[in-house]
PDB file of N, CA and C in Angstrom:
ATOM      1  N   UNK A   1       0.368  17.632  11.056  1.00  0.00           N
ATOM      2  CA  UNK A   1      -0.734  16.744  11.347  1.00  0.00           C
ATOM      3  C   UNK A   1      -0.179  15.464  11.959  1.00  0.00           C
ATOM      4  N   UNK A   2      -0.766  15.046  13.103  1.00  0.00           N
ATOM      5  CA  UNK A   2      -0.115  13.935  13.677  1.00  0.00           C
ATOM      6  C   UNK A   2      -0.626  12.643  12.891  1.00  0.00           C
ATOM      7  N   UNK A   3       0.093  11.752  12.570  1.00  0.00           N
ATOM      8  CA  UNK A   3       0.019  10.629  11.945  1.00  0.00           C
ATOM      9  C   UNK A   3      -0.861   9.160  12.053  1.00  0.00           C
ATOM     10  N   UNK A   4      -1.234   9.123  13.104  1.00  0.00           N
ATOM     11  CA  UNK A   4      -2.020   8.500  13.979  1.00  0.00           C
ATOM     12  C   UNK A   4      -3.563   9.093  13.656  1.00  0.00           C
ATOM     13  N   UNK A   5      -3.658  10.135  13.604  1.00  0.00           N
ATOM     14  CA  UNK A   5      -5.033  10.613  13.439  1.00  0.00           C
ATOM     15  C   UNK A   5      -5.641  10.826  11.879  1.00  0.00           C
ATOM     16  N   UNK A   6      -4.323  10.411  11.127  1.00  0.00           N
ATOM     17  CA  UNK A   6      -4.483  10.365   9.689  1.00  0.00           C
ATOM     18  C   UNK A   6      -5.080   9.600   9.447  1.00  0.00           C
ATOM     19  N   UNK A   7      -6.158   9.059   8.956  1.00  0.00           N
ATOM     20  CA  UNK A   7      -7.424   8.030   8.554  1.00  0.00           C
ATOM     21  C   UNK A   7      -6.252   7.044   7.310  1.00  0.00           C
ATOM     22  N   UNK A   8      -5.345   7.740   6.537  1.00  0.00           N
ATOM     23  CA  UNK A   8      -4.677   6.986   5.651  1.00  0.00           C
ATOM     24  C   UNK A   8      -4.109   6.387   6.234  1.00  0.00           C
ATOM     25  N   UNK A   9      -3.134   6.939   6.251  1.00  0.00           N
ATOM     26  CA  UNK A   9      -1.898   6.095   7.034  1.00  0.00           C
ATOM     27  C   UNK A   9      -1.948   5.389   8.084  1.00  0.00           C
ATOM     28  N   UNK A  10      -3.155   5.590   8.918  1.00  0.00           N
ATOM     29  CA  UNK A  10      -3.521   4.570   9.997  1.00  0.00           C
ATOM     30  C   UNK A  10      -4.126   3.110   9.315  1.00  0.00           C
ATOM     31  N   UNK A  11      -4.820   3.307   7.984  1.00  0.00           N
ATOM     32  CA  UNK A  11      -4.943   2.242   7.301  1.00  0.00           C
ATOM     33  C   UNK A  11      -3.970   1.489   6.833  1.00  0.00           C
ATOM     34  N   UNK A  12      -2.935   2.010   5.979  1.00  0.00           N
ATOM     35  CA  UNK A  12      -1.777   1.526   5.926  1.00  0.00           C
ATOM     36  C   UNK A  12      -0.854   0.866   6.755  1.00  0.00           C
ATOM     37  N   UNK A  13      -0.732   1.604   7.581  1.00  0.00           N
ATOM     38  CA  UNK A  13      -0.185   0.510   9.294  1.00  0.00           C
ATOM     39  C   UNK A  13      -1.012  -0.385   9.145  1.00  0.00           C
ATOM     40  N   UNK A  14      -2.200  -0.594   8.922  1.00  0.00           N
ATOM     41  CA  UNK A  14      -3.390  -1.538   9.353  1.00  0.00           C
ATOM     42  C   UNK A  14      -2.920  -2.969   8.168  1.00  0.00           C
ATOM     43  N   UNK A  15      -2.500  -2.172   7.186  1.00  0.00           N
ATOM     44  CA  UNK A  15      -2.607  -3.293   6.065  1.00  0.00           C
ATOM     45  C   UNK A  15      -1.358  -3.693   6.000  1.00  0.00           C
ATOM     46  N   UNK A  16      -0.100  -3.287   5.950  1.00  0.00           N
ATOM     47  CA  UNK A  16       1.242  -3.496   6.676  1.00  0.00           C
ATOM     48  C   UNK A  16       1.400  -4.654   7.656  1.00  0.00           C
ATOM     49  N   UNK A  17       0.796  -4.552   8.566  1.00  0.00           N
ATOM     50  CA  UNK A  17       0.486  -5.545   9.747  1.00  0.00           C
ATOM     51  C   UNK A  17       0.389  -6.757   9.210  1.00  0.00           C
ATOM     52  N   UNK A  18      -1.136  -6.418   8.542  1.00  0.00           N
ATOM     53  CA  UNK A  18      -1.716  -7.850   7.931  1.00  0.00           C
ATOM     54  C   UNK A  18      -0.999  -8.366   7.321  1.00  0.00           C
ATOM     55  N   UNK A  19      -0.464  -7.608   6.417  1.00  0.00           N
ATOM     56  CA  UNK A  19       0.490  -8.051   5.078  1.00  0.00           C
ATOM     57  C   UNK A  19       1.228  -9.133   5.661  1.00  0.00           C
ATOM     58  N   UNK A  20       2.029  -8.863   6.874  1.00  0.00           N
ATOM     59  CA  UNK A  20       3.323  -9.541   7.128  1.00  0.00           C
ATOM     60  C   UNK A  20       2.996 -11.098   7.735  1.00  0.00           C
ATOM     61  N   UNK A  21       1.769 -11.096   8.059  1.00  0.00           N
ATOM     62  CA  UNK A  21       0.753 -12.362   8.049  1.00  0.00           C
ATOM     63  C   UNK A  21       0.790 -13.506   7.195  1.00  0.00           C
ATOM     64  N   UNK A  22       0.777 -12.574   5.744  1.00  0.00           N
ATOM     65  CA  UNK A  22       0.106 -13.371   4.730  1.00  0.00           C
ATOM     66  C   UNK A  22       1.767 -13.514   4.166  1.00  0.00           C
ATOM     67  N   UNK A  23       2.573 -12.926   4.315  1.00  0.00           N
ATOM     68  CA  UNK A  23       3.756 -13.069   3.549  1.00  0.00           C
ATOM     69  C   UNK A  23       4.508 -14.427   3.943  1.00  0.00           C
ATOM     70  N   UNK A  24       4.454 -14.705   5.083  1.00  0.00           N
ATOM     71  CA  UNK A  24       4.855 -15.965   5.520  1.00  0.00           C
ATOM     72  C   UNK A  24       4.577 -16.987   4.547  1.00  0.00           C
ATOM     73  N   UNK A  25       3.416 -17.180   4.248  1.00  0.00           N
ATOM     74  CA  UNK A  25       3.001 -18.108   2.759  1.00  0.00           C
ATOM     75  C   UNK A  25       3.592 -17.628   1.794  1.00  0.00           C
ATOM     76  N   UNK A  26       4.558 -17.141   1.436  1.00  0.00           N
ATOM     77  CA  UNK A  26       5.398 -17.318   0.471  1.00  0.00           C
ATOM     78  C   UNK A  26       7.038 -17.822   0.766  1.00  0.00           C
ATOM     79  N   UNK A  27       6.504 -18.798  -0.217  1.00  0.00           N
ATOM     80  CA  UNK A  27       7.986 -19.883  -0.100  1.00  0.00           C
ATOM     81  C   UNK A  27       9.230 -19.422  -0.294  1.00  0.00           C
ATOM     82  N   UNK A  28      10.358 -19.967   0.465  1.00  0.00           N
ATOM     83  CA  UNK A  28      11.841 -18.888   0.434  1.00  0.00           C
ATOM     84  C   UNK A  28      12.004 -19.073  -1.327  1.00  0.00           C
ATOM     85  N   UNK A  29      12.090 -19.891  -1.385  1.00  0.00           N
ATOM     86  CA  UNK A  29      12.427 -19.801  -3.350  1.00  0.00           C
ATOM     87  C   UNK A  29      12.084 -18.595  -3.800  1.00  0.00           C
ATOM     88  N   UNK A  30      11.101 -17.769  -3.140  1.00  0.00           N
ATOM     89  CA  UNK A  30      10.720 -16.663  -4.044  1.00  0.00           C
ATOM     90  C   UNK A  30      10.701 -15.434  -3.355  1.00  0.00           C
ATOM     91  N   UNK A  31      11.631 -15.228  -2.646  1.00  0.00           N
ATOM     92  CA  UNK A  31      12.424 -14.867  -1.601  1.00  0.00           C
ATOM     93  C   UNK A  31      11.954 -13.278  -1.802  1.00  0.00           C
ATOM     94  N   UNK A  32      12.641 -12.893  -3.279  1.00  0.00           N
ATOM     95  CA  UNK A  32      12.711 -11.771  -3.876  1.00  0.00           C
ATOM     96  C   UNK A  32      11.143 -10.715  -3.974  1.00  0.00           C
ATOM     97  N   UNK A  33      10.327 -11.516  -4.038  1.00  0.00           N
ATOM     98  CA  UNK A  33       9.171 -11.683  -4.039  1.00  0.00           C
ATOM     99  C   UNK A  33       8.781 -11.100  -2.750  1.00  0.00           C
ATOM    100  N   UNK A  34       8.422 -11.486  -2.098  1.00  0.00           N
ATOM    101  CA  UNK A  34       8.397 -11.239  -0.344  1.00  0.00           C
ATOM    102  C   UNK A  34       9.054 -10.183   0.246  1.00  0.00           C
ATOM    103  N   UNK A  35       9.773  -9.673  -0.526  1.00  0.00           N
ATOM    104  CA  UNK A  35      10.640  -8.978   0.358  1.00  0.00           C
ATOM    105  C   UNK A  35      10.791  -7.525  -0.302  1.00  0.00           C
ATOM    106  N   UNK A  36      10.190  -7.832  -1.619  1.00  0.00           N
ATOM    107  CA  UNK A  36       9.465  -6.672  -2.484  1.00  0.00           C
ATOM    108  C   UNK A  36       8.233  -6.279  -2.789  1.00  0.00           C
ATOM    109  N   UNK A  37       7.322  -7.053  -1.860  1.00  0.00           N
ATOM    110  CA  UNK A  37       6.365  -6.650  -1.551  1.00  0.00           C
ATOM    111  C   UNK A  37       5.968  -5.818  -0.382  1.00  0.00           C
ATOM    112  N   UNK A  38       6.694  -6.285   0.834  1.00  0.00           N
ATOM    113  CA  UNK A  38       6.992  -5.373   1.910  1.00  0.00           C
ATOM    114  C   UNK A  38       7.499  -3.891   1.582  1.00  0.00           C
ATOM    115  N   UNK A  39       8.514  -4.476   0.623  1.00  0.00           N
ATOM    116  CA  UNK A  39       9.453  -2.845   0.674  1.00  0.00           C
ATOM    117  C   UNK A  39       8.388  -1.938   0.015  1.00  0.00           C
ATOM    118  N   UNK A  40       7.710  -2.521  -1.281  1.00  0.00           N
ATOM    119  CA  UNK A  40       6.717  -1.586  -1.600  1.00  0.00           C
ATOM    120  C   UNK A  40       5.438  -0.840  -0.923  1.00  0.00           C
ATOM    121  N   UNK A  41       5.145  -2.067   0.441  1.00  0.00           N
ATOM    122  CA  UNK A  41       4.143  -1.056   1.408  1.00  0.00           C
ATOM    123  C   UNK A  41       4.986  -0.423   1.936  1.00  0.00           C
ATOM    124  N   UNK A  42       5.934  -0.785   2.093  1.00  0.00           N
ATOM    125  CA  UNK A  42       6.697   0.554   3.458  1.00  0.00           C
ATOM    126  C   UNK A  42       6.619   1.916   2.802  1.00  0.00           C
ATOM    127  N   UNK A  43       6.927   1.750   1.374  1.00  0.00           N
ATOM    128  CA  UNK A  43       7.455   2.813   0.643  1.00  0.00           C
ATOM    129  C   UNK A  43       6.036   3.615  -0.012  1.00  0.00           C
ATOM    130  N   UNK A  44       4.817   2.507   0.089  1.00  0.00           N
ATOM    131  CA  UNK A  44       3.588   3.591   0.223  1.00  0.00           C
ATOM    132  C   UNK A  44       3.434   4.645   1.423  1.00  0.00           C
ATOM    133  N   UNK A  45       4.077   3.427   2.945  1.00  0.00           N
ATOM    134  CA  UNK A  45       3.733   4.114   3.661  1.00  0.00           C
ATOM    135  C   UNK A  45       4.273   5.902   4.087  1.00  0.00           C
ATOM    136  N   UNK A  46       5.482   5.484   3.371  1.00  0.00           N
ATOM    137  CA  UNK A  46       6.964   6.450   3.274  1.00  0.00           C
ATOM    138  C   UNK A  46       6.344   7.757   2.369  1.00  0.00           C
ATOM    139  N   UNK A  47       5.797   7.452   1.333  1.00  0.00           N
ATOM    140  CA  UNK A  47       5.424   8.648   0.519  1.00  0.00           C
ATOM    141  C   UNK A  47       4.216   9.149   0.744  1.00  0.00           C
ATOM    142  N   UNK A  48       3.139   8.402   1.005  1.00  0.00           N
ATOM    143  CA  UNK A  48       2.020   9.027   2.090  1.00  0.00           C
ATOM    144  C   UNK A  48       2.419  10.261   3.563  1.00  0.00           C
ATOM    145  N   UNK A  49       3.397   9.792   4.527  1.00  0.00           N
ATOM    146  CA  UNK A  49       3.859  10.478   5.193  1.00  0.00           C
ATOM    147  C   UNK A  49       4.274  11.508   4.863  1.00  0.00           C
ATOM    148  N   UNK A  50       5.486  11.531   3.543  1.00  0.00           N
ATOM    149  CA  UNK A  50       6.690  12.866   2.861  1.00  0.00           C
ATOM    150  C   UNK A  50       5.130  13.743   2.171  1.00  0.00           C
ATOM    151  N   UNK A  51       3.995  13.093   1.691  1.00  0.00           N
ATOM    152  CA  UNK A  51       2.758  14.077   0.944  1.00  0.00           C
ATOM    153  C   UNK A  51       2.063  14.694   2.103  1.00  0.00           C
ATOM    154  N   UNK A  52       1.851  14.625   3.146  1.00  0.00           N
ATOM    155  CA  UNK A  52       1.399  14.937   4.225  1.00  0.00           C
ATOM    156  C   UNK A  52       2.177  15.915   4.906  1.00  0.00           C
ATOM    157  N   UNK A  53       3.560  15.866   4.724  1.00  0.00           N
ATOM    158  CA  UNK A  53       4.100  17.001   5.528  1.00  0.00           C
ATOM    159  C   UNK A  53       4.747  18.192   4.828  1.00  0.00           C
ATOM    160  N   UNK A  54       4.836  17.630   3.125  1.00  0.00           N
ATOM    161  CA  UNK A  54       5.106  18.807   2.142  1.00  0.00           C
ATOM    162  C   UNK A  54       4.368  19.804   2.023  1.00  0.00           C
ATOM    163  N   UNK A  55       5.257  21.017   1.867  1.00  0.00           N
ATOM    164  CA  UNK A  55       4.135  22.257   1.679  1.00  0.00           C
ATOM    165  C   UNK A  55       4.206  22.468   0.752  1.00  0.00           C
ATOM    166  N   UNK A  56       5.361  22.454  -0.360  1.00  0.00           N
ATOM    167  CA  UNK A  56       5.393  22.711  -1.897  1.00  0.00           C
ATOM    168  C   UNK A  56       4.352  21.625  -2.413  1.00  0.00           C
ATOM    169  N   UNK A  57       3.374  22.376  -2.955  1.00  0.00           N
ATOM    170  CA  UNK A  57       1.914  21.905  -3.563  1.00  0.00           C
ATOM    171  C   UNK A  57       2.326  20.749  -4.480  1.00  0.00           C
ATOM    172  N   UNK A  58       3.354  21.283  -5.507  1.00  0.00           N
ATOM    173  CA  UNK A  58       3.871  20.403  -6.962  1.00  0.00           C
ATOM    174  C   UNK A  58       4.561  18.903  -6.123  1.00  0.00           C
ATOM    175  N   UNK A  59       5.726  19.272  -4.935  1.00  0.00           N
ATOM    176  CA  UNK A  59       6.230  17.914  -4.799  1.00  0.00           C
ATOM    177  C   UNK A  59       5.075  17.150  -3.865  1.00  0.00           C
ATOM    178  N   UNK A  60       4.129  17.428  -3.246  1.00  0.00           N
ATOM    179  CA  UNK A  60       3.010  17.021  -2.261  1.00  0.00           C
ATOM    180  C   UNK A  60       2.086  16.007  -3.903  1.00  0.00           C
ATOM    181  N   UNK A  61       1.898  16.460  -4.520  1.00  0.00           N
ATOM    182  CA  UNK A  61       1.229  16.052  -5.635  1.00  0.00           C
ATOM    183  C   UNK A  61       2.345  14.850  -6.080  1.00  0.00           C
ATOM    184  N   UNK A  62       3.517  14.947  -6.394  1.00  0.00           N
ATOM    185  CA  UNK A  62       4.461  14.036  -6.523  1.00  0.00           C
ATOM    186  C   UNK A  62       4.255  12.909  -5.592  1.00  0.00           C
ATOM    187  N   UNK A  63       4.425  13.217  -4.547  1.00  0.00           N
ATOM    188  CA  UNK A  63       4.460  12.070  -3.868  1.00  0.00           C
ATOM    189  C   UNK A  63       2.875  11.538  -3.828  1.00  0.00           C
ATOM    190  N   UNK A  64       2.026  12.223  -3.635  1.00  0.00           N
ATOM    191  CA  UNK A  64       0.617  11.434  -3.778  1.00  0.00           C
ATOM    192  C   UNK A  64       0.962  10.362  -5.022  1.00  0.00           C
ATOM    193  N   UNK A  65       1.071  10.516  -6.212  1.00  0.00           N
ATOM    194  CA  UNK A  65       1.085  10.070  -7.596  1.00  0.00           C
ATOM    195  C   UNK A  65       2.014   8.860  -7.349  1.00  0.00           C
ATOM    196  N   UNK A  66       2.922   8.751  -6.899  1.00  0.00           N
ATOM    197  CA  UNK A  66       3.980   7.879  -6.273  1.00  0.00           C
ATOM    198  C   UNK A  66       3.032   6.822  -5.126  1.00  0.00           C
ATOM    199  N   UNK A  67       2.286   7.201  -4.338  1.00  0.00           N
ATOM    200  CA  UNK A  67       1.358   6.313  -3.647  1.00  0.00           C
ATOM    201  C   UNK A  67       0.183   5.669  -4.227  1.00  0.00           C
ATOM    202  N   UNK A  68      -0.251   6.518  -5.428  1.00  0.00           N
ATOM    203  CA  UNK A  68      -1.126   5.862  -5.764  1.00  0.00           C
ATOM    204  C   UNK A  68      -0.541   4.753  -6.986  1.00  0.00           C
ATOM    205  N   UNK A  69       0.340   5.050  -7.259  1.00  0.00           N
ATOM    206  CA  UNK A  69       1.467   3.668  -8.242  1.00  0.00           C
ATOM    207  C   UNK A  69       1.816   2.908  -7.380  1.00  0.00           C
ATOM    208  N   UNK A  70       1.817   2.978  -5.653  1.00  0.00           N
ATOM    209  CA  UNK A  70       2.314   1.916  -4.781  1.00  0.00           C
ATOM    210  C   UNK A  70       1.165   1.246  -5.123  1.00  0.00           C
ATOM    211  N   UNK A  71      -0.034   1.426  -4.473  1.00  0.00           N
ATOM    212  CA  UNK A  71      -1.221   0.523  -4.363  1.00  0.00           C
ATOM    213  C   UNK A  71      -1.115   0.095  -5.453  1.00  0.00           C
ATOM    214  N   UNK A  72      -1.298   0.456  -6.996  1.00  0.00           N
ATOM    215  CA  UNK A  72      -1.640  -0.679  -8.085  1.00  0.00           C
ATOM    216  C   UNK A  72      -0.444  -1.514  -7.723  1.00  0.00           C
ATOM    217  N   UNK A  73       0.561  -1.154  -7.832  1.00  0.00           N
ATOM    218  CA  UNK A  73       1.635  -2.186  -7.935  1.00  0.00           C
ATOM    219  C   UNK A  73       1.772  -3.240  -6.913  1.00  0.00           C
ATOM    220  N   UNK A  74       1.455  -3.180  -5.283  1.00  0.00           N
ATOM    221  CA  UNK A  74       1.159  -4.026  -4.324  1.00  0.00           C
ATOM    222  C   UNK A  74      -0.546  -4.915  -4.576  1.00  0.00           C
ATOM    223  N   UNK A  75      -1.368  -4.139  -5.301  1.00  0.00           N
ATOM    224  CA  UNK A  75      -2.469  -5.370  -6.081  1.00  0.00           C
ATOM    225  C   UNK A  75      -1.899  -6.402  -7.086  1.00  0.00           C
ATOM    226  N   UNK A  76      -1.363  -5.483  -8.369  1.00  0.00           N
ATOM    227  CA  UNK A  76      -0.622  -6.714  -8.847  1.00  0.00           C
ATOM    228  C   UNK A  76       0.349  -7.903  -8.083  1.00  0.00           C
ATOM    229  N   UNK A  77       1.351  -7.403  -7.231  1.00  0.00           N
ATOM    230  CA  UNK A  77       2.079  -8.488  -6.226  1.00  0.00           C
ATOM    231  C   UNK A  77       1.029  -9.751  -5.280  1.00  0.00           C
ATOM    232  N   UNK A  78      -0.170  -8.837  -5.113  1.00  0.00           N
ATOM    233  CA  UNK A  78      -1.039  -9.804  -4.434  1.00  0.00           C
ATOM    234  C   UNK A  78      -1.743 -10.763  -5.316  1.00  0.00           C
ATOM    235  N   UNK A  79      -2.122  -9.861  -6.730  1.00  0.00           N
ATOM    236  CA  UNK A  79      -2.976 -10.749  -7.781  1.00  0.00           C
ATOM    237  C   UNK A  79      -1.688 -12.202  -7.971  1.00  0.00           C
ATOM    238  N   UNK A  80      -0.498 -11.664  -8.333  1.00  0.00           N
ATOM    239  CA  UNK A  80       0.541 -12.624  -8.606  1.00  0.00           C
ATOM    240  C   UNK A  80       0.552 -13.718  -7.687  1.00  0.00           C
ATOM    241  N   UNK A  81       0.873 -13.503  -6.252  1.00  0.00           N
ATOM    242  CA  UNK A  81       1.063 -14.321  -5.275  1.00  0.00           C
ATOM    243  C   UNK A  81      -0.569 -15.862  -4.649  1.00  0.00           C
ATOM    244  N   UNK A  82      -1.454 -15.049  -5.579  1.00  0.00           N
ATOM    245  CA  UNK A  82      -2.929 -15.406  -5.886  1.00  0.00           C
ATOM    246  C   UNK A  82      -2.721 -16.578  -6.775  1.00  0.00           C
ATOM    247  N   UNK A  83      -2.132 -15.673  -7.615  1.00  0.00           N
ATOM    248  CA  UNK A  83      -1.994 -16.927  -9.308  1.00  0.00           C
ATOM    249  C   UNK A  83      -1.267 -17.923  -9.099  1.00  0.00           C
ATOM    250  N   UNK A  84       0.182 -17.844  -8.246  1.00  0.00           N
ATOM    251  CA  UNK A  84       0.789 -18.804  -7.825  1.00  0.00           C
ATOM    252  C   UNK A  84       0.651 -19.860  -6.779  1.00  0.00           C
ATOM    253  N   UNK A  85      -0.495 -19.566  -6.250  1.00  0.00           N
ATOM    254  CA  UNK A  85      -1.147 -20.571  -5.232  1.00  0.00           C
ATOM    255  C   UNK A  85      -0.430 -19.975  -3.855  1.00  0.00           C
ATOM    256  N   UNK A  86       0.029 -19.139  -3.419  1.00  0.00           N
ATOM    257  CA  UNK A  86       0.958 -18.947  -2.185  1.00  0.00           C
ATOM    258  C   UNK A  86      -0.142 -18.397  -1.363  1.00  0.00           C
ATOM    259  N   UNK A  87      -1.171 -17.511  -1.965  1.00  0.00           N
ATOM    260  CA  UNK A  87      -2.108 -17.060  -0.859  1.00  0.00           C
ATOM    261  C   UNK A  87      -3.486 -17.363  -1.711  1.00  0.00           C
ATOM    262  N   UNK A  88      -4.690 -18.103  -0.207  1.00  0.00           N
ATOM    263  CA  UNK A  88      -5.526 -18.021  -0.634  1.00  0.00           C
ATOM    264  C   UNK A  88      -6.466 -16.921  -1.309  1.00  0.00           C
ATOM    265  N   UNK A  89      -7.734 -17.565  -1.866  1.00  0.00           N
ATOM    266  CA  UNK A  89      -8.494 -16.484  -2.992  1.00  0.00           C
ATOM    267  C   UNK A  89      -9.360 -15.549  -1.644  1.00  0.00           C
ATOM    268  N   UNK A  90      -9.489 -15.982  -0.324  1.00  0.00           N
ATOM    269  CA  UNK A  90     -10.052 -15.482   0.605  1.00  0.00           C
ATOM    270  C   UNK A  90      -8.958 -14.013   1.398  1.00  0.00           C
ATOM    271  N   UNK A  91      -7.219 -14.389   1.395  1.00  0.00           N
ATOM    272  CA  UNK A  91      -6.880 -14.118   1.784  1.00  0.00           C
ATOM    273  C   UNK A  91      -6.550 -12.420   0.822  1.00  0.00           C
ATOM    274  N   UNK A  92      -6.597 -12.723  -0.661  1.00  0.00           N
ATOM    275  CA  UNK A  92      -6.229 -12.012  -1.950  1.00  0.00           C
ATOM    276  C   UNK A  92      -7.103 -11.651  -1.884  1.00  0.00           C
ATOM    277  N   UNK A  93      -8.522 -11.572  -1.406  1.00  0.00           N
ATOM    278  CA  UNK A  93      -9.614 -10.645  -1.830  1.00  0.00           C
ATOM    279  C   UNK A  93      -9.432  -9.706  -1.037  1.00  0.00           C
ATOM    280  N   UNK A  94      -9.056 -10.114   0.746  1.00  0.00           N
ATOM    281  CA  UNK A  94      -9.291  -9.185   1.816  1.00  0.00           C
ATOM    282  C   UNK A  94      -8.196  -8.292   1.606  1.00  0.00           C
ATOM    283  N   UNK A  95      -7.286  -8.470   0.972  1.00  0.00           N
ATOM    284  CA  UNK A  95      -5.908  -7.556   1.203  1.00  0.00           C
ATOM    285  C   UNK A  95      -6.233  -6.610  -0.346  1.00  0.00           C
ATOM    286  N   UNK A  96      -7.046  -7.064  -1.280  1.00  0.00           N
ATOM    287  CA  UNK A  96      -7.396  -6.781  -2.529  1.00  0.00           C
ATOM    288  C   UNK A  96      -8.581  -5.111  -2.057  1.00  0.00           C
ATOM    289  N   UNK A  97      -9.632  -5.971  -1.014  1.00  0.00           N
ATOM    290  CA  UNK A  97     -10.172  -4.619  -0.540  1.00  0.00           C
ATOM    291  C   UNK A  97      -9.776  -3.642   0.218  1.00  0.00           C
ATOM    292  N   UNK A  98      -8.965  -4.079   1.313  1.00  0.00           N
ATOM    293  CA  UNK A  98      -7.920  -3.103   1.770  1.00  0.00           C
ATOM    294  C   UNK A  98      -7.525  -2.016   0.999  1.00  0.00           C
ATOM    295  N   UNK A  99      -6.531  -2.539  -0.083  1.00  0.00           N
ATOM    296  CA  UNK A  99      -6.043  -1.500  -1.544  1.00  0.00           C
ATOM    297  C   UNK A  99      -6.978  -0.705  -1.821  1.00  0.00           C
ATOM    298  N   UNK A 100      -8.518  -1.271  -2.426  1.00  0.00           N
ATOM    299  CA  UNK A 100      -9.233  -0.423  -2.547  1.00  0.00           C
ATOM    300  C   UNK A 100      -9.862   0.697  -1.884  1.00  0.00           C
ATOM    301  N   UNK A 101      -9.927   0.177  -0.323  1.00  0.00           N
ATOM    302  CA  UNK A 101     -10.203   1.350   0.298  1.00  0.00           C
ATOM    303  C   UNK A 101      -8.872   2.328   0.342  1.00  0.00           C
ATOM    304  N   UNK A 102      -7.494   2.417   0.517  1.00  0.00           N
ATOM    305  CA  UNK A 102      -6.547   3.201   0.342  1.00  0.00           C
ATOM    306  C   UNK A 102      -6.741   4.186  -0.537  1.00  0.00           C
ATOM    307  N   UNK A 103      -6.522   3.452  -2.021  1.00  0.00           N
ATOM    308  CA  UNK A 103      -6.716   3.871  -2.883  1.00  0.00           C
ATOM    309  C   UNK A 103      -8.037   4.958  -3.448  1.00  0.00           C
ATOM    310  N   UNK A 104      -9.392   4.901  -2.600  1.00  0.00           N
ATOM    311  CA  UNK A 104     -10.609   5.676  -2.887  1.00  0.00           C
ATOM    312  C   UNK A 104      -9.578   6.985  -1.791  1.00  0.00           C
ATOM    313  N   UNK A 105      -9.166   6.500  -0.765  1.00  0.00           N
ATOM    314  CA  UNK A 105      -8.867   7.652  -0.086  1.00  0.00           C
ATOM    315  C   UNK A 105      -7.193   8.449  -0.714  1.00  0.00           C
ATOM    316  N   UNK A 106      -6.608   7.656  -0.964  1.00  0.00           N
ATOM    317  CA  UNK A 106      -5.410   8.904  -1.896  1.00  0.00           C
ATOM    318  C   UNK A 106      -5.976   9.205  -2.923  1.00  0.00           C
ATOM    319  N   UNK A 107      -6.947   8.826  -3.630  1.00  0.00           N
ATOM    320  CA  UNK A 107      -7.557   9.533  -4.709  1.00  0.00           C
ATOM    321  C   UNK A 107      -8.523  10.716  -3.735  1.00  0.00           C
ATOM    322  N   UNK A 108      -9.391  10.552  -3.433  1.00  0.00           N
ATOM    323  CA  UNK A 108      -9.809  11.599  -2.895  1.00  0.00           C
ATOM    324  C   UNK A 108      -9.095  12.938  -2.154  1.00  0.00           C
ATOM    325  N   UNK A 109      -8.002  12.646  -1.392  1.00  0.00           N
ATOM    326  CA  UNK A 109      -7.683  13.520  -0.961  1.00  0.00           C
ATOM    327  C   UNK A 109      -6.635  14.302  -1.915  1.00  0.00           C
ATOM    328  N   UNK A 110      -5.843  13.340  -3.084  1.00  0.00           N
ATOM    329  CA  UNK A 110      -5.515  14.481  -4.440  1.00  0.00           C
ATOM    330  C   UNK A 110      -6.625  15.120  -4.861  1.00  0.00           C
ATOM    331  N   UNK A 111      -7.918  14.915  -5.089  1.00  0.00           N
ATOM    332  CA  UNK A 111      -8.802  15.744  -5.455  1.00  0.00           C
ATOM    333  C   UNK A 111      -9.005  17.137  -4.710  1.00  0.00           C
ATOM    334  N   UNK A 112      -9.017  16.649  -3.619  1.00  0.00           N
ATOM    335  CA  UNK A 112      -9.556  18.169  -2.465  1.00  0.00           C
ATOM    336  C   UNK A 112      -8.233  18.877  -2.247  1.00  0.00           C
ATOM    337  N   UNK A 113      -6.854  18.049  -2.833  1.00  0.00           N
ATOM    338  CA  UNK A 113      -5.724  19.359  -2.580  1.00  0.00           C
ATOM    339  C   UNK A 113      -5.569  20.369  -3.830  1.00  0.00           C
ATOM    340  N   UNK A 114      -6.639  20.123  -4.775  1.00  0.00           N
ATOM    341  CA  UNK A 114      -6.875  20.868  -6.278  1.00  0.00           C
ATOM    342  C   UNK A 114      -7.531  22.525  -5.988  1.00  0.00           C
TER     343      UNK A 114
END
């Protein structure tokens, strides 16, 4: 399946993008921060791709389960970066619904690979 025509992962690029927007507002002091938030979208984007092209059903399910622990864990990084004043409550909502739409769609599509 070409990747581009994937409704997910074209979202993900989408929110990736943005991300790197909003990351700038975080101050080098918290360096670690920033730079583990990125790695964690890449690495949604990374296991979204490896679930998409697996044919073994069990590791395809693996890696879904692995994407859908990216998204909570990149909400919490955003809720955090929220709490600390680095990004606005406008900017944390939009990247907050983003997640959610991801997230309705890797949940859904583990459902229909059942």
């Amino acid at each position: 399946m070409n990747n581009d025509r994937f409704l997910i992962v074209k979202n993900i690029k989408s929110f990736i993008i943005s991300l790197e927007k909003i990351l700038v507002a975080i101050p080098k002091k918290d360096y670690l921060s920033r730079k583990l938030i990125y790695k964690e979208a890449l690495m949604l984007l990374d296991s979204v791709i490896k679930a998409n092209y697996e044919s073994n059903s069990d590791k395809k399910k693996e890696y879904q389960i692995i994407a859908l622990a990216k998204v909570n864990l990149l909400d919490f990084f955003l809720e955090r970066a929220y709490k600390l004043r680095y990004i606005s409550e406008k900017q944390a909502s939009s990247k907050a619904n983003e997640l959610v739409n991801i997230n309705k769609m890797l949940y859904a599509w583990c459902m229909n690979e059942r």
